[in-house]
C-alpha atoms as a PDB file:
ATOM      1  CA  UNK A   1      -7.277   5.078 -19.125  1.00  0.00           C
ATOM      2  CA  UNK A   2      -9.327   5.016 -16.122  1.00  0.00           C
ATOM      3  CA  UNK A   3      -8.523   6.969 -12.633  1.00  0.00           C
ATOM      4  CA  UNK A   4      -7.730   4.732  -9.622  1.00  0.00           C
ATOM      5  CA  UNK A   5      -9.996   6.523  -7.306  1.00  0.00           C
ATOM      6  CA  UNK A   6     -13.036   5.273  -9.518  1.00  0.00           C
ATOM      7  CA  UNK A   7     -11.623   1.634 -10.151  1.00  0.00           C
ATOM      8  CA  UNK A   8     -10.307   0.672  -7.098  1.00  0.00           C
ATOM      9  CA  UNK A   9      -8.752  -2.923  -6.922  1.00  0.00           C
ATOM     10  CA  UNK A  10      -8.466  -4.067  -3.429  1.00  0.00           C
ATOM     11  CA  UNK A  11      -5.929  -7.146  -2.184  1.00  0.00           C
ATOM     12  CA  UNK A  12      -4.730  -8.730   1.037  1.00  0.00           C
ATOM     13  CA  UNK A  13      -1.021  -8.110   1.599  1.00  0.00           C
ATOM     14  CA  UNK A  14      -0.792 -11.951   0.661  1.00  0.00           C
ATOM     15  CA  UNK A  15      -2.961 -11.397  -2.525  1.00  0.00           C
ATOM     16  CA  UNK A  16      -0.712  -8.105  -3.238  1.00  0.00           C
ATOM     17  CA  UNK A  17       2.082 -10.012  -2.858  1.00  0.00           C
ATOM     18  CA  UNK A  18       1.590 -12.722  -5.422  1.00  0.00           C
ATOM     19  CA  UNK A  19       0.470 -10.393  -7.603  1.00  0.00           C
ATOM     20  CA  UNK A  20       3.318  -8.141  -7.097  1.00  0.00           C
ATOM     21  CA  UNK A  21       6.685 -10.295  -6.236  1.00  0.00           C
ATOM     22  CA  UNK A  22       8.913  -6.855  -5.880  1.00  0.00           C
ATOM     23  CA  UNK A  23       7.384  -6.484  -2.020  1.00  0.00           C
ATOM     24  CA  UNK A  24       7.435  -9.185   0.195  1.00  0.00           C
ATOM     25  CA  UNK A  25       5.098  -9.858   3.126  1.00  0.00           C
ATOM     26  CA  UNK A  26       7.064  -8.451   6.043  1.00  0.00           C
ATOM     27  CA  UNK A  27       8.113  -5.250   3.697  1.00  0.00           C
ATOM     28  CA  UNK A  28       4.584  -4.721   3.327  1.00  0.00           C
ATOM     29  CA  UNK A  29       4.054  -5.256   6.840  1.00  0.00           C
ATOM     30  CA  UNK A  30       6.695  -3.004   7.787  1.00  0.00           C
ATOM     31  CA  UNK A  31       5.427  -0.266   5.706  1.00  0.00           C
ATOM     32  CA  UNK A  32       2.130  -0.458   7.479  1.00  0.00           C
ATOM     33  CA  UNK A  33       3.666  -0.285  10.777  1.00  0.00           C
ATOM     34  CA  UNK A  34       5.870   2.451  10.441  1.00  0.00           C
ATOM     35  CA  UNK A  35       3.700   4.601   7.072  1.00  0.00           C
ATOM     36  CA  UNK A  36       0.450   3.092   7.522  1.00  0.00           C
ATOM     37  CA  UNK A  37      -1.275   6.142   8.398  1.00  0.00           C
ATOM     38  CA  UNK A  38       0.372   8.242   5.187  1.00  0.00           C
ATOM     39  CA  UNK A  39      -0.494   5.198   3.448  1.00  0.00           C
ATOM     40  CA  UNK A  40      -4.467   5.413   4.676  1.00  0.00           C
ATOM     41  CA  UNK A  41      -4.239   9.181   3.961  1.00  0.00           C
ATOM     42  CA  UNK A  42      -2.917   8.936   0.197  1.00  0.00           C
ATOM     43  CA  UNK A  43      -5.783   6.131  -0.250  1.00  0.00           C
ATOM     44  CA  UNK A  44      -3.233   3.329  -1.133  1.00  0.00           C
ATOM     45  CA  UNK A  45      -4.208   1.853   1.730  1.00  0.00           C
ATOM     46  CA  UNK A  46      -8.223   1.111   3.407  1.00  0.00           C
ATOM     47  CA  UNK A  47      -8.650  -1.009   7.166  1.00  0.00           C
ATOM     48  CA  UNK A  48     -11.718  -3.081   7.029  1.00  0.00           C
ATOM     49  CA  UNK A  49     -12.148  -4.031  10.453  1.00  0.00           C
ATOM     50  CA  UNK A  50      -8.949  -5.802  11.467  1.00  0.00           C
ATOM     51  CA  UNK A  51      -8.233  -6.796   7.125  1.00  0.00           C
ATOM     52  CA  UNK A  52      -5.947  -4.623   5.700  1.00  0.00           C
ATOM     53  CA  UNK A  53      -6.680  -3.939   2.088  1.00  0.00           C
ATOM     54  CA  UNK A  54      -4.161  -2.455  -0.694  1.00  0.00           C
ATOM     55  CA  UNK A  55      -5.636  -0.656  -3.371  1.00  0.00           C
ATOM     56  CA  UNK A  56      -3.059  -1.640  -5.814  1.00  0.00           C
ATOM     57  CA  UNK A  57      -3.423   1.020  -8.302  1.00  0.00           C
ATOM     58  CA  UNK A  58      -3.098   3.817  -5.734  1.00  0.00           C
ATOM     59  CA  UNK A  59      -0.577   1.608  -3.594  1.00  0.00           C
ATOM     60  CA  UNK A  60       2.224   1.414  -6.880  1.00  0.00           C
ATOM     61  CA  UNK A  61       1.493   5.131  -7.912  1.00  0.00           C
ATOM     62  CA  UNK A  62       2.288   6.049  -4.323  1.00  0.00           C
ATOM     63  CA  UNK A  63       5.128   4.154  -3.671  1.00  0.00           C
ATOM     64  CA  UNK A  64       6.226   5.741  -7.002  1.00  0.00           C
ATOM     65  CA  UNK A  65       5.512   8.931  -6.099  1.00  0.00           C
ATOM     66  CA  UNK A  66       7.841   8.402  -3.383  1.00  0.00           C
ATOM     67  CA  UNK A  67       5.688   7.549  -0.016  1.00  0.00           C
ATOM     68  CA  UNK A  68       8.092   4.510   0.777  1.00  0.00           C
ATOM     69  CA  UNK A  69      11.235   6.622   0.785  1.00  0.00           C
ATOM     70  CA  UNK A  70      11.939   6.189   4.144  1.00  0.00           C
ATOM     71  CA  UNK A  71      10.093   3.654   6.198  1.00  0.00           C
ATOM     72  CA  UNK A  72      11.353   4.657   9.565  1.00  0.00           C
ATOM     73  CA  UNK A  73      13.764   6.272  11.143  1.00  0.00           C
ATOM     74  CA  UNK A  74      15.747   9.697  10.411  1.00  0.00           C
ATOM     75  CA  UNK A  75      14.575  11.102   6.803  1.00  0.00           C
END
């Protein structure tokens, strides 16, 4: 099995989305907004100029690791 850090598989939110009907758009969206930065730090998530890009391997290990507990507000 390979590591995610050396086969990194980058998609759009739309592309993620399709790809992975669980989230929807403005979940995604909403994640970014209020966890984007944890997401950036973690890796599941790169900014390419104004593109956001999931890297879907890191992305679904992190979200199961439990970095979209809470979104926003009070923990």
């Amino acid at each position: 099995m390979q590591d995610a850090t050396n086969n990194p598989q980058f998609l759009t939110v739309r592309q993620f989305t399709e790809k992975q009907p669980a989230f929807t758009a403005g979940g995604i969206r909403s994640l970014l907004f209020y966890r984007g930065d944890d997401a950036e730090k973690s890796g599941a998530v790169v900014r390419f100029g104004r593109r956001v890009l999931i890297d879907e391997p890191r992305f679904l290990s992190w979200v199961r690791e439990g970095g979209a507990k809470h979104i926003r507000g009070a923990a």
